[in-house]
PDB file of N, CA and C in Angstrom:
ATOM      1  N   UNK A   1     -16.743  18.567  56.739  1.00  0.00           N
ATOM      2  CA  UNK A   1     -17.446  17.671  57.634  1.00  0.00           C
ATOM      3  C   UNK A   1     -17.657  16.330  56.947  1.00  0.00           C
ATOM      4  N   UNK A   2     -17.371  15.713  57.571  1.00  0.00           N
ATOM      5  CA  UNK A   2     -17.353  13.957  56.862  1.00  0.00           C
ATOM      6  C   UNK A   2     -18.945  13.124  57.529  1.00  0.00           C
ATOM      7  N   UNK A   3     -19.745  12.881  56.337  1.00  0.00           N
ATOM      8  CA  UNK A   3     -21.066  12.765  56.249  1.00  0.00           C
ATOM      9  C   UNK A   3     -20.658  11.057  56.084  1.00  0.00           C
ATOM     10  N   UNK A   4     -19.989  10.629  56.329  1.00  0.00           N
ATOM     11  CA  UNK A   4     -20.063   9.031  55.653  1.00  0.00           C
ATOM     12  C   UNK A   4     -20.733   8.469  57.302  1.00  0.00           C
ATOM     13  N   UNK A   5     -21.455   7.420  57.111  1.00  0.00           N
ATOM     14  CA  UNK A   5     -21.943   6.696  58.052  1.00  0.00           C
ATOM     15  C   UNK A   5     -21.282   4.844  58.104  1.00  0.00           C
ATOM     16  N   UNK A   6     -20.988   5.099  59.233  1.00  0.00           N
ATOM     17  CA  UNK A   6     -20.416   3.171  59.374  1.00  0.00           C
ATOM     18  C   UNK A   6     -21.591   2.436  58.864  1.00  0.00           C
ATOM     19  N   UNK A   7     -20.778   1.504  58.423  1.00  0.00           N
ATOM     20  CA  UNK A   7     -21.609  -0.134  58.463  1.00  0.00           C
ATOM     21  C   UNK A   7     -20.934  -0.964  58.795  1.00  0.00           C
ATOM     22  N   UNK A   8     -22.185  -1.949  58.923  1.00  0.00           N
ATOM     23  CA  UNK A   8     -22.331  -2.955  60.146  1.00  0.00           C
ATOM     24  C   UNK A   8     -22.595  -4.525  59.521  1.00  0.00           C
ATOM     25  N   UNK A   9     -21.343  -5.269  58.797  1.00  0.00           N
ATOM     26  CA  UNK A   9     -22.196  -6.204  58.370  1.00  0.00           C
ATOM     27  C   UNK A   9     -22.679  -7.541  59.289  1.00  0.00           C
ATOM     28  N   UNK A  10     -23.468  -8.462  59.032  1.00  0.00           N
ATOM     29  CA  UNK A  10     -23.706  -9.135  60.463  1.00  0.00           C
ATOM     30  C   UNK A  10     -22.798 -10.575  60.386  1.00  0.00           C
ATOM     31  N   UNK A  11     -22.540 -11.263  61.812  1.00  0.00           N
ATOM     32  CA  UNK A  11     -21.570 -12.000  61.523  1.00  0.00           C
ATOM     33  C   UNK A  11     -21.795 -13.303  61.049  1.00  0.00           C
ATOM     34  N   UNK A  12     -23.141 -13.491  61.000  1.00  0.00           N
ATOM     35  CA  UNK A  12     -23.674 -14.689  60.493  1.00  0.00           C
ATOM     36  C   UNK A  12     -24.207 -14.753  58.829  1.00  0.00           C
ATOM     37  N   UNK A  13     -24.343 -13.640  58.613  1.00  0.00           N
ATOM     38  CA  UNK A  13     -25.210 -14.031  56.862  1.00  0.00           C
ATOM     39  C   UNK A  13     -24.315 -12.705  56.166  1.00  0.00           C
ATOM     40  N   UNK A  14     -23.814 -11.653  56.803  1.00  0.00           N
ATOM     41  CA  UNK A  14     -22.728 -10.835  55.891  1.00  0.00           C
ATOM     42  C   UNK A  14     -23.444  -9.902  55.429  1.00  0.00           C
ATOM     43  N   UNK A  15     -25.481  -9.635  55.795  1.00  0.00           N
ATOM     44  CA  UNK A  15     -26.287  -8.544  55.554  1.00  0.00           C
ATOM     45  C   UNK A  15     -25.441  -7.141  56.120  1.00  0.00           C
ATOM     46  N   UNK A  16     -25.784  -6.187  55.561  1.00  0.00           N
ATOM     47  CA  UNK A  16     -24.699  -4.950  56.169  1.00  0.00           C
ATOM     48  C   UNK A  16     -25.801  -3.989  56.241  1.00  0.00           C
ATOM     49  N   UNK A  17     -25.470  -3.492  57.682  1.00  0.00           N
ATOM     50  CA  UNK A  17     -26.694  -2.589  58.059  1.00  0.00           C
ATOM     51  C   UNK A  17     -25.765  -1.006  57.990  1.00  0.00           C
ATOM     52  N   UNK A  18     -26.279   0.395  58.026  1.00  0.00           N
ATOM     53  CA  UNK A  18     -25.851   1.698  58.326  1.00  0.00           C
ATOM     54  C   UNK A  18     -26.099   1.643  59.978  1.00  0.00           C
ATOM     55  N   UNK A  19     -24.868   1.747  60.552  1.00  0.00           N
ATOM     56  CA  UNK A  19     -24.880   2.298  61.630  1.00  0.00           C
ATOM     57  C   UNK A  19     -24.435   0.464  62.188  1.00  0.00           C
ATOM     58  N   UNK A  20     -24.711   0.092  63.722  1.00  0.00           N
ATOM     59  CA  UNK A  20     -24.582  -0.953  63.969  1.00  0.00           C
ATOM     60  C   UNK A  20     -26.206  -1.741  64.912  1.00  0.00           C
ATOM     61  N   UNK A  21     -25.492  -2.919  64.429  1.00  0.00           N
ATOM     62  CA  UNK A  21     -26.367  -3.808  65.457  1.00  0.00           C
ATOM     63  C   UNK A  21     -26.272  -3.759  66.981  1.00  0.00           C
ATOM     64  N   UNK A  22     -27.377  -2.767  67.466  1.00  0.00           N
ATOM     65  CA  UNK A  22     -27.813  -2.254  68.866  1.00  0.00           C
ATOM     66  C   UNK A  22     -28.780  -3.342  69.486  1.00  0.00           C
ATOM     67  N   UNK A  23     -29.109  -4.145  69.766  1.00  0.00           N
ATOM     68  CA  UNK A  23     -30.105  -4.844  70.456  1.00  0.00           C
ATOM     69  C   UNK A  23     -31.575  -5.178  68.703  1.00  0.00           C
ATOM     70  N   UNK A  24     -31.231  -5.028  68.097  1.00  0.00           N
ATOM     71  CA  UNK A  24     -31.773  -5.577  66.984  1.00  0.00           C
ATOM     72  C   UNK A  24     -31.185  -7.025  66.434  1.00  0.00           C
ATOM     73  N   UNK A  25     -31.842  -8.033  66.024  1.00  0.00           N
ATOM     74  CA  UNK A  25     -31.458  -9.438  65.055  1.00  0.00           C
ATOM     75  C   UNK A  25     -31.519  -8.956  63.861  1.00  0.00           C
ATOM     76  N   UNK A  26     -30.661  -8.987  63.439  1.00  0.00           N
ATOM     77  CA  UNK A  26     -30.023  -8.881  61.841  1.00  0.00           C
ATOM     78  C   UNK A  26     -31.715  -9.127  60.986  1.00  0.00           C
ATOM     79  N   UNK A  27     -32.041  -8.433  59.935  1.00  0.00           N
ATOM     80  CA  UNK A  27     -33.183  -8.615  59.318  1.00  0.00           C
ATOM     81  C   UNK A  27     -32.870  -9.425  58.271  1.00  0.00           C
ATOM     82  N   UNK A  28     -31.966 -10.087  57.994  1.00  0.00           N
ATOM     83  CA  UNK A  28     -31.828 -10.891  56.809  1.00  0.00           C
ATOM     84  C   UNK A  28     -32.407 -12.299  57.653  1.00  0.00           C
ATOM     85  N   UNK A  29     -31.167 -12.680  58.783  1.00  0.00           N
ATOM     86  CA  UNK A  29     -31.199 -13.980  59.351  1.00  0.00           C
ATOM     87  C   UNK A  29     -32.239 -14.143  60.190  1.00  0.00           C
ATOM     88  N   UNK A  30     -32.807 -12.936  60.758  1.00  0.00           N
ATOM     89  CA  UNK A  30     -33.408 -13.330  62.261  1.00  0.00           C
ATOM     90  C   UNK A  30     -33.266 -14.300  62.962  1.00  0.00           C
ATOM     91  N   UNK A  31     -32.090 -14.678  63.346  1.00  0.00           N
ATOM     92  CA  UNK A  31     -31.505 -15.373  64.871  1.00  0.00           C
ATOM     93  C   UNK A  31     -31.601 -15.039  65.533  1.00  0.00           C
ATOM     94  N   UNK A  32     -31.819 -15.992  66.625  1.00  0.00           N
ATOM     95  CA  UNK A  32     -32.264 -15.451  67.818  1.00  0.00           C
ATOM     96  C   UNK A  32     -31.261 -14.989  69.284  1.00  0.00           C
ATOM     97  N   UNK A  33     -30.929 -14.630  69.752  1.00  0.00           N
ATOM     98  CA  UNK A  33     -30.341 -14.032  70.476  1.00  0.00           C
ATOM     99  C   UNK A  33     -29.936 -14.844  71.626  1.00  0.00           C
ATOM    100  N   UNK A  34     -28.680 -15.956  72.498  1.00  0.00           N
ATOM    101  CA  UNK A  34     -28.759 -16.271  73.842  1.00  0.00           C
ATOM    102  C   UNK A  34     -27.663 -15.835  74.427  1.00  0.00           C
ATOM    103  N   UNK A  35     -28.106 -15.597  75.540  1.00  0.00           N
ATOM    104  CA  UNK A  35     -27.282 -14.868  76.772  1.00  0.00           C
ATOM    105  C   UNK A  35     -26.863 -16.099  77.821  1.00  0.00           C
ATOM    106  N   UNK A  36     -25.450 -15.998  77.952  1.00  0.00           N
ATOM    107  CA  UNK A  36     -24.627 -16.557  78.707  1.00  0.00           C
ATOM    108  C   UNK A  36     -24.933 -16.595  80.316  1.00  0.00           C
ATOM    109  N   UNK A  37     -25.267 -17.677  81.108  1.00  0.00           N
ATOM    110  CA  UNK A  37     -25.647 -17.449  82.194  1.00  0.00           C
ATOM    111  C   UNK A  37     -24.467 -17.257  83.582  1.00  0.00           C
ATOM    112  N   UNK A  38     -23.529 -17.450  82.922  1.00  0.00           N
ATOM    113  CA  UNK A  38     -21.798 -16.837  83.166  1.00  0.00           C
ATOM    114  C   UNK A  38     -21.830 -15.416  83.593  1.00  0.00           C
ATOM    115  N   UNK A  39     -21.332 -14.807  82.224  1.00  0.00           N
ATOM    116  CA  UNK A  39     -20.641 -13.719  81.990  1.00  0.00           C
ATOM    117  C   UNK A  39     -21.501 -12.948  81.242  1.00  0.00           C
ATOM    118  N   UNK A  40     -22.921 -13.166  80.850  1.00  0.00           N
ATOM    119  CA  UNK A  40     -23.980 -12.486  80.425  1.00  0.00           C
ATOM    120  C   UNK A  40     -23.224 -11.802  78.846  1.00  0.00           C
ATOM    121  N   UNK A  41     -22.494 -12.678  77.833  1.00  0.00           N
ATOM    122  CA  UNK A  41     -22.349 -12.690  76.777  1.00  0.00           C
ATOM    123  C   UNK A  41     -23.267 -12.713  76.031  1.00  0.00           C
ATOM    124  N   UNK A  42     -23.767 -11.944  75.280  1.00  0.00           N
ATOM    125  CA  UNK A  42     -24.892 -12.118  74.305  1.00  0.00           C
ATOM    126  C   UNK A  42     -24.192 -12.650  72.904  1.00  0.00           C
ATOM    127  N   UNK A  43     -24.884 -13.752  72.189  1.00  0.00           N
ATOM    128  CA  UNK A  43     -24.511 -13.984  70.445  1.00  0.00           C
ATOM    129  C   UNK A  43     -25.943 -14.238  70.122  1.00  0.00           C
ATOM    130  N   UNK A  44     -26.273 -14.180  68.826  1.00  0.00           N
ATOM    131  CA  UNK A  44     -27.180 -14.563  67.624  1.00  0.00           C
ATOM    132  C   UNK A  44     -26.675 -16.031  67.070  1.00  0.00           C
ATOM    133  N   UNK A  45     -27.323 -16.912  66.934  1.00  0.00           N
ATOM    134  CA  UNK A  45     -27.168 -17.878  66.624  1.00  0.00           C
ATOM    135  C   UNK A  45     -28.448 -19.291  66.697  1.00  0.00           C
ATOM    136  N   UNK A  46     -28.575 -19.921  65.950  1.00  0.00           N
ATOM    137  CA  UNK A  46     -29.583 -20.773  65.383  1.00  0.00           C
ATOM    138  C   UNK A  46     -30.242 -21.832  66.720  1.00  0.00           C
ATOM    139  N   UNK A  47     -29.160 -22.041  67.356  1.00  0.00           N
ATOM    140  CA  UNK A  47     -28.998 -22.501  68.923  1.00  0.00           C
ATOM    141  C   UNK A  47     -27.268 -22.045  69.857  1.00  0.00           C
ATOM    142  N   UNK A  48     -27.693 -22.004  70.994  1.00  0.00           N
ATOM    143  CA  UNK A  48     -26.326 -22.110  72.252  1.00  0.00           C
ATOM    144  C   UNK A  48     -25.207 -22.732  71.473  1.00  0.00           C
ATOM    145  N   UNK A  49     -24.311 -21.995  72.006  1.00  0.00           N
ATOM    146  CA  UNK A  49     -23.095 -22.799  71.527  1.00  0.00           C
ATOM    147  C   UNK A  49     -22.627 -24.038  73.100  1.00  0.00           C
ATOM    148  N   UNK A  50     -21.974 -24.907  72.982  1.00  0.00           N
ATOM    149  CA  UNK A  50     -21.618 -25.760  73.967  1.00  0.00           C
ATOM    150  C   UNK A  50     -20.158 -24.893  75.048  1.00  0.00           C
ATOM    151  N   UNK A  51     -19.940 -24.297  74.192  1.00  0.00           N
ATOM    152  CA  UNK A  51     -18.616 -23.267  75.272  1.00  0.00           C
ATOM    153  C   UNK A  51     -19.115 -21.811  74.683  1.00  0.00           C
ATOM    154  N   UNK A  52     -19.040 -21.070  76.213  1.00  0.00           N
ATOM    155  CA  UNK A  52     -18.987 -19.466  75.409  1.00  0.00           C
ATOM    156  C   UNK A  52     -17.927 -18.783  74.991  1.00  0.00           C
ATOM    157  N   UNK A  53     -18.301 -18.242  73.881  1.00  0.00           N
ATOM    158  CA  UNK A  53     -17.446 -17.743  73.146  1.00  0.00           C
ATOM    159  C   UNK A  53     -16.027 -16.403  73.509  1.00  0.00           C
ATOM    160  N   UNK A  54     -16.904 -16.294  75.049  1.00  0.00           N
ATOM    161  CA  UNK A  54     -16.307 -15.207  75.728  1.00  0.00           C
ATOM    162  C   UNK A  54     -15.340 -15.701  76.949  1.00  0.00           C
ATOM    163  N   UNK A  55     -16.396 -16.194  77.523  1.00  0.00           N
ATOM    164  CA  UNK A  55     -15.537 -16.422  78.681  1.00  0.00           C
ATOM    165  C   UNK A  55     -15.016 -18.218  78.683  1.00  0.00           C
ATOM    166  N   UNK A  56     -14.931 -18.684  77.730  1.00  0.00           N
ATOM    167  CA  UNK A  56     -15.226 -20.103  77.574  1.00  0.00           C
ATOM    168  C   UNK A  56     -15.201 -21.159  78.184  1.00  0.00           C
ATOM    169  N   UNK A  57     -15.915 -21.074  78.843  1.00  0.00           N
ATOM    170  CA  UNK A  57     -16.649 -22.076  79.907  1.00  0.00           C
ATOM    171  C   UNK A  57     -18.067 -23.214  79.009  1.00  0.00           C
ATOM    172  N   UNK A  58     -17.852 -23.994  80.024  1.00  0.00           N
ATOM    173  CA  UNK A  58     -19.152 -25.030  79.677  1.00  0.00           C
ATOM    174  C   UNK A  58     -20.315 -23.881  80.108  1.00  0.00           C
ATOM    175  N   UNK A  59     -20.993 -23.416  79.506  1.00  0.00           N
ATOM    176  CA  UNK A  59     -22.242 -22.634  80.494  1.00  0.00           C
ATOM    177  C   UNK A  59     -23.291 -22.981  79.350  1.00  0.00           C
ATOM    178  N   UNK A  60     -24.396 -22.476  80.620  1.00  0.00           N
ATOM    179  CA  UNK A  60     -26.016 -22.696  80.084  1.00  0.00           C
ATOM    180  C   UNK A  60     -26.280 -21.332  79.445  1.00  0.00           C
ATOM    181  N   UNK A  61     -26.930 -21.410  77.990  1.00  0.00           N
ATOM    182  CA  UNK A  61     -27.573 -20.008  77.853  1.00  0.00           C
ATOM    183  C   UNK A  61     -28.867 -20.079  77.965  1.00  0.00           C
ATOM    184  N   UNK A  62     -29.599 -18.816  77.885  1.00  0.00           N
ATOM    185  CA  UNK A  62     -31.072 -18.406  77.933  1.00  0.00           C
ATOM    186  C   UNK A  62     -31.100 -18.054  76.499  1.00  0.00           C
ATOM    187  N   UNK A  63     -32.201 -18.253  76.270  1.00  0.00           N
ATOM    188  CA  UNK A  63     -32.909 -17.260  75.036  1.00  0.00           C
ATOM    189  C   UNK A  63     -33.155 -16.038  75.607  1.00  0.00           C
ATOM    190  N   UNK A  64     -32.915 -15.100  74.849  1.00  0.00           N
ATOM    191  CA  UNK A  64     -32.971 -13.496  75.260  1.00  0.00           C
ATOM    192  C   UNK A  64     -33.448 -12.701  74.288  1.00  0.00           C
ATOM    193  N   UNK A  65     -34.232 -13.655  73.528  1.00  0.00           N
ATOM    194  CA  UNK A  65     -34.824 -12.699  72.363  1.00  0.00           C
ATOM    195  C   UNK A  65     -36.347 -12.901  72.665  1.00  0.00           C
ATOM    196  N   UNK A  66     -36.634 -11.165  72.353  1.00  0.00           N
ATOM    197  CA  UNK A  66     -38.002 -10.374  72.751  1.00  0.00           C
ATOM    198  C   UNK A  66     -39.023 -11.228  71.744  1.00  0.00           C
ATOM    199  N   UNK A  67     -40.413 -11.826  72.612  1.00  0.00           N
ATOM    200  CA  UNK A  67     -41.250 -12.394  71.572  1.00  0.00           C
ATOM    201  C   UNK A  67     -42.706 -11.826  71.567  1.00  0.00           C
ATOM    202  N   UNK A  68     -42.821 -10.503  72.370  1.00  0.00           N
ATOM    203  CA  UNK A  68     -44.226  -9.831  72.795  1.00  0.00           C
ATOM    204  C   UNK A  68     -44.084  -8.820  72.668  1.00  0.00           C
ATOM    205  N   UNK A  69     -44.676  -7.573  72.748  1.00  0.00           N
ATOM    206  CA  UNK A  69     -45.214  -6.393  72.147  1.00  0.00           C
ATOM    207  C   UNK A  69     -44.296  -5.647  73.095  1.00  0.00           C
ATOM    208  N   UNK A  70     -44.362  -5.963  74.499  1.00  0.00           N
ATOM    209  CA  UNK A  70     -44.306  -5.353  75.743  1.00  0.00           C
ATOM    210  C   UNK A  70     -42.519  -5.664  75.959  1.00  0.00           C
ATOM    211  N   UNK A  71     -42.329  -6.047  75.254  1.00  0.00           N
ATOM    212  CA  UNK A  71     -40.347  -5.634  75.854  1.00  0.00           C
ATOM    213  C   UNK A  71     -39.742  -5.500  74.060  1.00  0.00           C
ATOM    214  N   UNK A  72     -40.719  -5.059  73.688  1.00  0.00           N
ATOM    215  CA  UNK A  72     -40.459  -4.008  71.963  1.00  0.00           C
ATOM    216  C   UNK A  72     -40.285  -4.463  70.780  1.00  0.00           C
ATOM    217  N   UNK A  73     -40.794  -6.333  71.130  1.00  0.00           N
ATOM    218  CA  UNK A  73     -41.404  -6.457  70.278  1.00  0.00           C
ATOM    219  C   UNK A  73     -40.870  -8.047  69.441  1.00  0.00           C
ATOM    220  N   UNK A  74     -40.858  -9.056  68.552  1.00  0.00           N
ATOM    221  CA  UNK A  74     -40.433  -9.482  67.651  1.00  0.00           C
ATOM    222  C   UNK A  74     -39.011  -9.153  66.864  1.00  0.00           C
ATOM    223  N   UNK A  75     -37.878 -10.005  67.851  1.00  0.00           N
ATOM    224  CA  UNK A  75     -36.923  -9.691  66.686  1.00  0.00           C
ATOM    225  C   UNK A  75     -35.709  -8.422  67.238  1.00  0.00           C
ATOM    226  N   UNK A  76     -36.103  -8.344  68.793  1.00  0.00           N
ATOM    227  CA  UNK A  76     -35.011  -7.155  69.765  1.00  0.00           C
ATOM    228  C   UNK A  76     -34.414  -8.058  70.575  1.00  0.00           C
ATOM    229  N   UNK A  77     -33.112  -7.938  71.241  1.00  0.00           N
ATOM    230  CA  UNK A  77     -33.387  -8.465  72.556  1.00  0.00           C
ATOM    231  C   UNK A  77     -34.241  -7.614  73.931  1.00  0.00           C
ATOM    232  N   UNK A  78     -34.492  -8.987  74.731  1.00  0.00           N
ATOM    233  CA  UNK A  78     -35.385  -8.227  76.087  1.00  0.00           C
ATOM    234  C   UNK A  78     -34.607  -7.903  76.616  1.00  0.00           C
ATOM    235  N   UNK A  79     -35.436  -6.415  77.237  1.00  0.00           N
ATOM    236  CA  UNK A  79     -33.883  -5.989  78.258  1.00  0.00           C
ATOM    237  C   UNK A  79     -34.265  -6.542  79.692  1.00  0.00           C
ATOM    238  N   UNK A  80     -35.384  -7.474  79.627  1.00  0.00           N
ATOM    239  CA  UNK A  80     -36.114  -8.107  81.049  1.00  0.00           C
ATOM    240  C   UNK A  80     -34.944  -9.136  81.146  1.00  0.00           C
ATOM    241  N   UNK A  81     -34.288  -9.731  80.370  1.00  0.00           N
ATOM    242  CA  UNK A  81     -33.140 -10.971  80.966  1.00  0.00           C
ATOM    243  C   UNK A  81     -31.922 -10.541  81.102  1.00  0.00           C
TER     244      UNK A  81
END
């Protein structure tokens, strides 16, 4: 039985987590999370990029990172956006 567990390093600072980045911000960088108002692309990053990275279009993002107790907290994304 093969006990090895993936890692996950992150794409901005190269911190490497066990297992992967699920709706958590990397604990090294804590960036914040915006969602594409497109194609609902999520990235981590310091601010929006001017084209998304996905569908690459001019689009607007949201911030989508959790800042209250009540959608789990500091540092998740919300699953409210």
């Amino acid at each position: 039985m093969n006990t090895t567990l993936e890692t996950t390093p992150c794409s901005k600072c190269g911190e490497t987590i066990t297992g992967v980045f699920k709706g958590d911000i990397c604990p090294n960088c804590m960036l914040p999370f915006w969602k594409c108002t497109e194609c609902k692309f999520i990235i981590t990053a310091k601010s929006p990029p001017d084209v998304c990275p996905e569908c690459g279009a001019h689009c607007s993002f949201i911030d989508a990172t959790c800042y209250e107790p009540d959608c789990g907290g500091n540092g998740k994304l919300d699953p409210r956006i």
